[in-house]
PDB file of N, CA and C in Angstrom:
ATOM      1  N   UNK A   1       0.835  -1.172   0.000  1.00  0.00           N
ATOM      2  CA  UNK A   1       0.000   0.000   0.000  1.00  0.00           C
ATOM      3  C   UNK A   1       0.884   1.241   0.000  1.00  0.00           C
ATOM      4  N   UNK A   2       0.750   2.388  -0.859  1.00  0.00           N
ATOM      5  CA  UNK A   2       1.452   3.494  -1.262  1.00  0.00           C
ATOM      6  C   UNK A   2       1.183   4.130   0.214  1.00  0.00           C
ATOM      7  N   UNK A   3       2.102   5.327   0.052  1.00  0.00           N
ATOM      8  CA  UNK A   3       1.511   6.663   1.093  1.00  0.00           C
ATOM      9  C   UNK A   3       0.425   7.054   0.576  1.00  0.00           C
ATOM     10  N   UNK A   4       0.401   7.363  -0.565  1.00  0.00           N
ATOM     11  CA  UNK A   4      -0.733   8.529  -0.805  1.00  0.00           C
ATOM     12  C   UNK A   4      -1.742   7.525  -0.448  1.00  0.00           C
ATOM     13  N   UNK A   5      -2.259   6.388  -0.930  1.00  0.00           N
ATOM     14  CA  UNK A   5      -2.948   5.517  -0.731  1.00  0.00           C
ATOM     15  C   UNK A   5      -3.807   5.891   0.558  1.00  0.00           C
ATOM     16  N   UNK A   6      -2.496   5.504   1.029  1.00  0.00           N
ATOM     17  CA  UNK A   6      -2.904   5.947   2.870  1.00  0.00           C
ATOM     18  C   UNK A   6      -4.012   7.351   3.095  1.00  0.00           C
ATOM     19  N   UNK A   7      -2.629   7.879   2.896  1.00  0.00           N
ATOM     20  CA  UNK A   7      -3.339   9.149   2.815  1.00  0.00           C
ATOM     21  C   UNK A   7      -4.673   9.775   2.755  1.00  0.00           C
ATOM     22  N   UNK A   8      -4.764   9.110   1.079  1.00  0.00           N
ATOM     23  CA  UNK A   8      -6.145   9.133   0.578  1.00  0.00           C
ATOM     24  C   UNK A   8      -7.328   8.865   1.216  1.00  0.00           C
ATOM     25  N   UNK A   9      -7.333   7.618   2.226  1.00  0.00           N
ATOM     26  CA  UNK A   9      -8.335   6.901   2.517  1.00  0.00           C
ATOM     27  C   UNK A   9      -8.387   7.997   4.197  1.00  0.00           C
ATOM     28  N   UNK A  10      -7.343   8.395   5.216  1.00  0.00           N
ATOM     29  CA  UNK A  10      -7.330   9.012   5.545  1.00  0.00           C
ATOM     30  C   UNK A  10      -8.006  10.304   5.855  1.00  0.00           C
ATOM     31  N   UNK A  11      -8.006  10.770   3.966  1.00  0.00           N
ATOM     32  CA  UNK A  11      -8.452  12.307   3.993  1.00  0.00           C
ATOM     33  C   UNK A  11     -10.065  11.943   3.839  1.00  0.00           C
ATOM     34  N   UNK A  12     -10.815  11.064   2.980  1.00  0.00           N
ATOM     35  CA  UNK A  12     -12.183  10.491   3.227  1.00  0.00           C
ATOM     36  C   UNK A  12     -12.680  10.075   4.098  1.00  0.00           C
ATOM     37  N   UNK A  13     -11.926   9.212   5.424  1.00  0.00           N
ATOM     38  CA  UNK A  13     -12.414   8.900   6.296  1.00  0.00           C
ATOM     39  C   UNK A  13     -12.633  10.309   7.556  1.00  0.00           C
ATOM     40  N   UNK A  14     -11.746  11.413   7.278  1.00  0.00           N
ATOM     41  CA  UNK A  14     -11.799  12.364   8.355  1.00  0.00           C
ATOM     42  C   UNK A  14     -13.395  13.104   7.268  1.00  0.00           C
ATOM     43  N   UNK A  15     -13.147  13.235   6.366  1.00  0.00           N
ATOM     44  CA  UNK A  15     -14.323  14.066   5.663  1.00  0.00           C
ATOM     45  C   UNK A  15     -16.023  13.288   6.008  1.00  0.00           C
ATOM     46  N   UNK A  16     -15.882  12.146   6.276  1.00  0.00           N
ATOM     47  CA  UNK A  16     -17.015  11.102   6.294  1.00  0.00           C
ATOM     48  C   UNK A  16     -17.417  11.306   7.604  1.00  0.00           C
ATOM     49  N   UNK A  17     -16.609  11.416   8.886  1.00  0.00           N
ATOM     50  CA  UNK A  17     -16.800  11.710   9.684  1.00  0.00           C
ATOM     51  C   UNK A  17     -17.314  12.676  10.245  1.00  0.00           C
ATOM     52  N   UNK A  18     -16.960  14.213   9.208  1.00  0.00           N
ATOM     53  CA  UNK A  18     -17.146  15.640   9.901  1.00  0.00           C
ATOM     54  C   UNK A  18     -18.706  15.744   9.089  1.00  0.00           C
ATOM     55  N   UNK A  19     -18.760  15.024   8.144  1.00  0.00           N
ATOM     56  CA  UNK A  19     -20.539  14.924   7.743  1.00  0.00           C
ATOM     57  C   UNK A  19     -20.963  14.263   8.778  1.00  0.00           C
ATOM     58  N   UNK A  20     -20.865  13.196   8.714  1.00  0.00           N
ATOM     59  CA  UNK A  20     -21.510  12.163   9.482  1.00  0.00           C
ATOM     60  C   UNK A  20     -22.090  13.307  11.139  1.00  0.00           C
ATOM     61  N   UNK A  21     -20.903  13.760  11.668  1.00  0.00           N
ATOM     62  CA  UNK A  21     -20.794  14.430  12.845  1.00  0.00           C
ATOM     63  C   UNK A  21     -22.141  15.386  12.448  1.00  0.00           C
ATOM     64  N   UNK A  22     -21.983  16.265  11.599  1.00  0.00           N
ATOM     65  CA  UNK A  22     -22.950  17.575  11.340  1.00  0.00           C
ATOM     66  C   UNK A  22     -24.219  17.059  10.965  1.00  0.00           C
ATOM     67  N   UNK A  23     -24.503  15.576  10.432  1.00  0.00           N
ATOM     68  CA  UNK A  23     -26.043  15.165   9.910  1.00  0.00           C
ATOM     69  C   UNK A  23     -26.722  15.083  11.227  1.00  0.00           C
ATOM     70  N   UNK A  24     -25.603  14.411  12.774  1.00  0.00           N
ATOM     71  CA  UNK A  24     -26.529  14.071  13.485  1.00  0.00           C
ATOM     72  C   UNK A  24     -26.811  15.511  14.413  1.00  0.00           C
ATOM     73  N   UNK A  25     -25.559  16.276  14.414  1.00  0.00           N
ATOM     74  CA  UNK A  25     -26.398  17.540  14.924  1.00  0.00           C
ATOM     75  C   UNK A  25     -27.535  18.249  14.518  1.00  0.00           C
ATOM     76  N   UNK A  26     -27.288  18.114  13.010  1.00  0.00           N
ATOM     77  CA  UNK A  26     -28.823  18.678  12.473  1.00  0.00           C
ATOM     78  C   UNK A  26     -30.231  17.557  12.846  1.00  0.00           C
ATOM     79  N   UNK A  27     -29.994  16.556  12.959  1.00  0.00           N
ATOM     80  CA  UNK A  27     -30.609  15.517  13.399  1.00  0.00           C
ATOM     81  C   UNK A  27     -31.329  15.597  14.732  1.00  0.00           C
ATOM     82  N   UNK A  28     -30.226  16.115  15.613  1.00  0.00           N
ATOM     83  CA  UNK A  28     -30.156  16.400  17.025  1.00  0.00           C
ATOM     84  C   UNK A  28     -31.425  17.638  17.588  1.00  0.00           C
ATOM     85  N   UNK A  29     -30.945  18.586  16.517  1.00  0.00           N
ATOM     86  CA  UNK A  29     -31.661  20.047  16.795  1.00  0.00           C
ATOM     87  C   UNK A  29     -33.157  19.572  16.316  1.00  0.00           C
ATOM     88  N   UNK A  30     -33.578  18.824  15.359  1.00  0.00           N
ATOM     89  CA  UNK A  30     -35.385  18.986  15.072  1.00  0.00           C
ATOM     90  C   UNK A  30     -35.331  17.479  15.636  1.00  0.00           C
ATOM     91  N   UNK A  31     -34.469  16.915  16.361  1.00  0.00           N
ATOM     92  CA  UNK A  31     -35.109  15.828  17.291  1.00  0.00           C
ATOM     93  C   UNK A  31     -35.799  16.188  18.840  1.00  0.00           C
ATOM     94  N   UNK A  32     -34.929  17.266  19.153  1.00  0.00           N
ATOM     95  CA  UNK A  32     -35.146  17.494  20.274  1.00  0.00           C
ATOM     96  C   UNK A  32     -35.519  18.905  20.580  1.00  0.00           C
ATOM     97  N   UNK A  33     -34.563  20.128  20.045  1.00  0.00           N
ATOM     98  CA  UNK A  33     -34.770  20.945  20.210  1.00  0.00           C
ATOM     99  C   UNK A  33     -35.654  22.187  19.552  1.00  0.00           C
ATOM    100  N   UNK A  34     -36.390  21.687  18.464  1.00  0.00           N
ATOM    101  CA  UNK A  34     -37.651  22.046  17.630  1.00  0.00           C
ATOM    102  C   UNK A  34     -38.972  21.350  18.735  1.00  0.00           C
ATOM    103  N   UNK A  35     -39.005  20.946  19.329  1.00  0.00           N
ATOM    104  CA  UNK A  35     -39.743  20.658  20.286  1.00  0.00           C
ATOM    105  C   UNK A  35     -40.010  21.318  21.386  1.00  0.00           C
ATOM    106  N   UNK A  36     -39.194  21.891  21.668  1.00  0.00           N
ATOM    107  CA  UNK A  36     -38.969  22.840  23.256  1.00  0.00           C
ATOM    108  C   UNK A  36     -39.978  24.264  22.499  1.00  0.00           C
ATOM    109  N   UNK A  37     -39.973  24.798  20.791  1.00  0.00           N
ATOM    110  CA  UNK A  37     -40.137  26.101  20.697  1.00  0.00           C
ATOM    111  C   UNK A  37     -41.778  25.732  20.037  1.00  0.00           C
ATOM    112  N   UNK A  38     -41.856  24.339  20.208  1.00  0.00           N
ATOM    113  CA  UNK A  38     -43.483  24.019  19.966  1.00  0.00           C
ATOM    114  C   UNK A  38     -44.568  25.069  20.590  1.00  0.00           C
ATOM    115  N   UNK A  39     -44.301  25.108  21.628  1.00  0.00           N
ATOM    116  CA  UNK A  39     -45.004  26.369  22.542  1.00  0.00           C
ATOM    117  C   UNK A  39     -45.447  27.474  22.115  1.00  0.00           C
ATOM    118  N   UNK A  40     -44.578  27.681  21.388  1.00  0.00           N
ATOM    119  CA  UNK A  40     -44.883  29.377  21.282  1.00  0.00           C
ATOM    120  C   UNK A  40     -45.653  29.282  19.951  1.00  0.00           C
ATOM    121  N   UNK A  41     -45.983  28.174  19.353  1.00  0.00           N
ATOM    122  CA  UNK A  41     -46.921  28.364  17.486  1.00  0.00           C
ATOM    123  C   UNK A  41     -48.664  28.011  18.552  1.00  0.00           C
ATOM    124  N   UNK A  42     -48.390  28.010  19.986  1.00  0.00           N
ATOM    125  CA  UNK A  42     -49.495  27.785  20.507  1.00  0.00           C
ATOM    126  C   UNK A  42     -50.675  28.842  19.793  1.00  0.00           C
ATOM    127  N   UNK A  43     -52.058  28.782  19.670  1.00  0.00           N
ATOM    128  CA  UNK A  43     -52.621  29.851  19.660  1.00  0.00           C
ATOM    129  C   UNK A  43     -53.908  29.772  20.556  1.00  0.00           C
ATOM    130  N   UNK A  44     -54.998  30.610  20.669  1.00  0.00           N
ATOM    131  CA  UNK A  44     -55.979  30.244  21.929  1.00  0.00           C
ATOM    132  C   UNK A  44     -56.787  29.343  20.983  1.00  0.00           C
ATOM    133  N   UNK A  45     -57.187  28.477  21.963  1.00  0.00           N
ATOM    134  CA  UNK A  45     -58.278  27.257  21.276  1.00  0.00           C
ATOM    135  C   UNK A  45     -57.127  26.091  20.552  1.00  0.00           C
ATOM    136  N   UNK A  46     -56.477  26.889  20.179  1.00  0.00           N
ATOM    137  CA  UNK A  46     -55.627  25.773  19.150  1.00  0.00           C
ATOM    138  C   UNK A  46     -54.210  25.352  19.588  1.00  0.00           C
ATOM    139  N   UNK A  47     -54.124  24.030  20.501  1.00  0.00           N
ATOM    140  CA  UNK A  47     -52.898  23.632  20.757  1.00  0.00           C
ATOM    141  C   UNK A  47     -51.920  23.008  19.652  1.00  0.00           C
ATOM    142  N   UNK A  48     -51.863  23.351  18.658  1.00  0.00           N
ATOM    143  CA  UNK A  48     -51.474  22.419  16.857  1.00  0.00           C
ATOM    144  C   UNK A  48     -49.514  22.892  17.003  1.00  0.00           C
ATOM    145  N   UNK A  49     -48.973  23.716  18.378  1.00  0.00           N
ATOM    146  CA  UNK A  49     -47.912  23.729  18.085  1.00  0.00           C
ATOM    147  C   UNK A  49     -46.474  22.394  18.476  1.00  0.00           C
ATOM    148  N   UNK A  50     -46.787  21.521  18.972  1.00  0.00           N
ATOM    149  CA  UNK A  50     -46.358  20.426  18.827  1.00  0.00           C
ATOM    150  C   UNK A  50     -46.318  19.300  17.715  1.00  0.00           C
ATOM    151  N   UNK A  51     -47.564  19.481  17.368  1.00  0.00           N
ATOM    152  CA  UNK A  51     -48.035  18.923  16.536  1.00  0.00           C
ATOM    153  C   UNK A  51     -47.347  19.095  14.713  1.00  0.00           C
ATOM    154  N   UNK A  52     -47.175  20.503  14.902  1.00  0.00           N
ATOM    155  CA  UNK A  52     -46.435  21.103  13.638  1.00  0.00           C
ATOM    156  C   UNK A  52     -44.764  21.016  13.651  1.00  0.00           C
ATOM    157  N   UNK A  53     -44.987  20.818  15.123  1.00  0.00           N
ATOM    158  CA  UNK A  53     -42.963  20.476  15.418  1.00  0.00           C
ATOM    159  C   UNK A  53     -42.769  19.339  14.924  1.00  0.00           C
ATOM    160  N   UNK A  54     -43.681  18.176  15.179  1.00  0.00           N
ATOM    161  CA  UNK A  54     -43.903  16.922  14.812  1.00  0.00           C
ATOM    162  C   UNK A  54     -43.583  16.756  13.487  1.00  0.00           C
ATOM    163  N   UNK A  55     -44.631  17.190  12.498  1.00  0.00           N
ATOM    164  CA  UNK A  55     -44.796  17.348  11.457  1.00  0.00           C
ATOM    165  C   UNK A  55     -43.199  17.541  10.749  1.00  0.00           C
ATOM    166  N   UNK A  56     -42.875  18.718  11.375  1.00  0.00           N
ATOM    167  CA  UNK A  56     -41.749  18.984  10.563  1.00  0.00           C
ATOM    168  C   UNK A  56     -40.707  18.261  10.912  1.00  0.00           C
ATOM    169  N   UNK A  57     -40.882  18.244  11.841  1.00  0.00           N
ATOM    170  CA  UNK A  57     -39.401  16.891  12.392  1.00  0.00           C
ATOM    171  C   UNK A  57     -39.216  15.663  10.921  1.00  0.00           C
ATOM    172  N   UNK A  58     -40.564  14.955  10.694  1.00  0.00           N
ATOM    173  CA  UNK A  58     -40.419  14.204   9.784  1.00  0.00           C
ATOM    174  C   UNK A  58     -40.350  14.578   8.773  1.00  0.00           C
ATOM    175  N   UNK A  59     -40.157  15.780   7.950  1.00  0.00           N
ATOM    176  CA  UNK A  59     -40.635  16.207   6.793  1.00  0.00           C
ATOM    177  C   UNK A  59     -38.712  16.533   6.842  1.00  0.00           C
ATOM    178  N   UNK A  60     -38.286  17.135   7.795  1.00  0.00           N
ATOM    179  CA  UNK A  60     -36.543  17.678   7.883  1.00  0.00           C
ATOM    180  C   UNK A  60     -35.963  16.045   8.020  1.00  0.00           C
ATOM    181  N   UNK A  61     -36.385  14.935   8.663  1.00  0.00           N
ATOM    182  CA  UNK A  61     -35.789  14.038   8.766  1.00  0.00           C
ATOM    183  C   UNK A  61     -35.644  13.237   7.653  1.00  0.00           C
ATOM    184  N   UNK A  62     -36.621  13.535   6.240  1.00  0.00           N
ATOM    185  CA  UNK A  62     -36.662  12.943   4.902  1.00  0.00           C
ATOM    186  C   UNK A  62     -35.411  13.724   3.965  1.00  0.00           C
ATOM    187  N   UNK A  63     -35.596  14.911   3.988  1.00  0.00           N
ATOM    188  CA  UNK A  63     -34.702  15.440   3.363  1.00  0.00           C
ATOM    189  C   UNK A  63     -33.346  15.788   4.534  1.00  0.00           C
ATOM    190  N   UNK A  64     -33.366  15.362   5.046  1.00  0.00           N
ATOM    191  CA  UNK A  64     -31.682  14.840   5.535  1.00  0.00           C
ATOM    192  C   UNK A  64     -31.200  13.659   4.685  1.00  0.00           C
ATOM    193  N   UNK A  65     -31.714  12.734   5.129  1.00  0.00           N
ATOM    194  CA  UNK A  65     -31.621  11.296   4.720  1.00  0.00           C
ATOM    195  C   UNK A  65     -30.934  11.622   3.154  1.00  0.00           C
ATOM    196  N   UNK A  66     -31.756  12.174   2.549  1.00  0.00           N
ATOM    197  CA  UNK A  66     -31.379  12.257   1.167  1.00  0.00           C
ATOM    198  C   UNK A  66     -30.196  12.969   0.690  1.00  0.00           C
ATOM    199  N   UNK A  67     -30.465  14.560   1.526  1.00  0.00           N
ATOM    200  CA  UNK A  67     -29.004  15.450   1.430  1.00  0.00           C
ATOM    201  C   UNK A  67     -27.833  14.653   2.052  1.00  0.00           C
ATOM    202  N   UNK A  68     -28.023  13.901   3.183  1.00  0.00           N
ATOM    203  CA  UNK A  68     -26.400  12.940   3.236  1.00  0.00           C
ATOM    204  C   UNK A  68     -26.485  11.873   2.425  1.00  0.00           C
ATOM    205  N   UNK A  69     -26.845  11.258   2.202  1.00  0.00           N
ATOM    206  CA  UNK A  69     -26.571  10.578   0.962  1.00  0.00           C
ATOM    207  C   UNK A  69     -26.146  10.776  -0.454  1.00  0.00           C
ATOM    208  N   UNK A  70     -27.005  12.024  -0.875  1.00  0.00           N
ATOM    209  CA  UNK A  70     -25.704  12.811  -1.838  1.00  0.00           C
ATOM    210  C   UNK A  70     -24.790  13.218  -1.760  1.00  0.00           C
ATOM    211  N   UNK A  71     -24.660  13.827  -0.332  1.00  0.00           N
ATOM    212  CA  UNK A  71     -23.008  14.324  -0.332  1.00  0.00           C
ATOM    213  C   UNK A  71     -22.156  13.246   0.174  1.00  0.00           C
ATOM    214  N   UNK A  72     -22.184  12.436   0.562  1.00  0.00           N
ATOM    215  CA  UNK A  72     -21.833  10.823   0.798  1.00  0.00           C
ATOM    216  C   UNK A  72     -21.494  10.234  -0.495  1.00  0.00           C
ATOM    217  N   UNK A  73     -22.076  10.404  -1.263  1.00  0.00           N
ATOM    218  CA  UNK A  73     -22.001   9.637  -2.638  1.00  0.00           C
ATOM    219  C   UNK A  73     -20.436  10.393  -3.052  1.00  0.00           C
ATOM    220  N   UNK A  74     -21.177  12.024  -3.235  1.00  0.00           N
ATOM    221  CA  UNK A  74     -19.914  13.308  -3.623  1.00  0.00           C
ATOM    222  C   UNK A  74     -18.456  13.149  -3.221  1.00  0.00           C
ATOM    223  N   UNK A  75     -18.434  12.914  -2.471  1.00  0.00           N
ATOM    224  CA  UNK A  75     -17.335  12.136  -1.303  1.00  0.00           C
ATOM    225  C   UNK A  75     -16.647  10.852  -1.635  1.00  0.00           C
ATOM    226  N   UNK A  76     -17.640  10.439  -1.925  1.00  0.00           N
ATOM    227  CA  UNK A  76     -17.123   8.604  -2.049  1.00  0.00           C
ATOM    228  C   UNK A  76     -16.588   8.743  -3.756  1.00  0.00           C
ATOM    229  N   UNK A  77     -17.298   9.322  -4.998  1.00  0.00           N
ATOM    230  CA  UNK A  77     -16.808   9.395  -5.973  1.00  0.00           C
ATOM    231  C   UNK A  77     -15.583  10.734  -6.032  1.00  0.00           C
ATOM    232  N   UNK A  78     -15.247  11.442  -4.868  1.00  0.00           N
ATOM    233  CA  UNK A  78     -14.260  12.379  -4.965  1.00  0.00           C
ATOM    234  C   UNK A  78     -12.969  11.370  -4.773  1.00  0.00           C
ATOM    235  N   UNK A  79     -12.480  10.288  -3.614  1.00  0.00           N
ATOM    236  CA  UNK A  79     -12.206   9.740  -3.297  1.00  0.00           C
ATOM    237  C   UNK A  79     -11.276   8.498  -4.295  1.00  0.00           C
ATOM    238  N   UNK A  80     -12.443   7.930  -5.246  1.00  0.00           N
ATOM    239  CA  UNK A  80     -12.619   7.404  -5.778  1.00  0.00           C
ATOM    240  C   UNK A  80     -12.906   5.856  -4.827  1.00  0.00           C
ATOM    241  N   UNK A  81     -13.847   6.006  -3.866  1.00  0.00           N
ATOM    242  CA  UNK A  81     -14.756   4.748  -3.520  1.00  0.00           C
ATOM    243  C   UNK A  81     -15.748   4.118  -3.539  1.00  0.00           C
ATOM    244  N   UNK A  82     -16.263   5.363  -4.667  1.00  0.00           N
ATOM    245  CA  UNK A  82     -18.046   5.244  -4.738  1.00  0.00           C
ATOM    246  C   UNK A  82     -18.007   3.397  -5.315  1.00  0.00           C
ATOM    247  N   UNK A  83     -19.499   3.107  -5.189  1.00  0.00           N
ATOM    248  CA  UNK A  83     -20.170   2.270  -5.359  1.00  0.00           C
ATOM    249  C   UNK A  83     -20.040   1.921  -6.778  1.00  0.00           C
TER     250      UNK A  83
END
């Protein structure tokens, strides 16, 4: 196995990581903390602000999924490890 070799796999595995790291913080924030500001979409009669935190939680948790996986892919064919 070359240096650069090394290297290479190196510089993808630190890059895979610092995504990986940032998907689950974004992950993190409408898991948990889009929940705490449910409160305030309160209105009188209408408790629907949890409910819309809800909502969006899954709607941000679809298009995550997808945005790391493209840039995952971006990565893996920068690399040259794609699939």
């Amino acid at each position: 196995m070359s240096k650069s070799s090394s290297s290479n796999r190196e510089m993808h595995w630190q890059k895979t990581k610092t995504l990986t790291m940032l998907t689950l913080i974004i992950w993190y924030f409408f898991s948990f903390e889009i929940h705490l500001w449910g409160e305030a979409l309160n209105t009188a009669g209408f408790p629907g602000g949890y409910f819309m935190a809800g909502q969006g939680s899954q709607v941000a948790f679809a298009l995550l999924v997808f945005w790391f996986a493209r840039r995952q892919d971006k990565l893996d064919q920068e690399y040259g490890v794609a699939e």
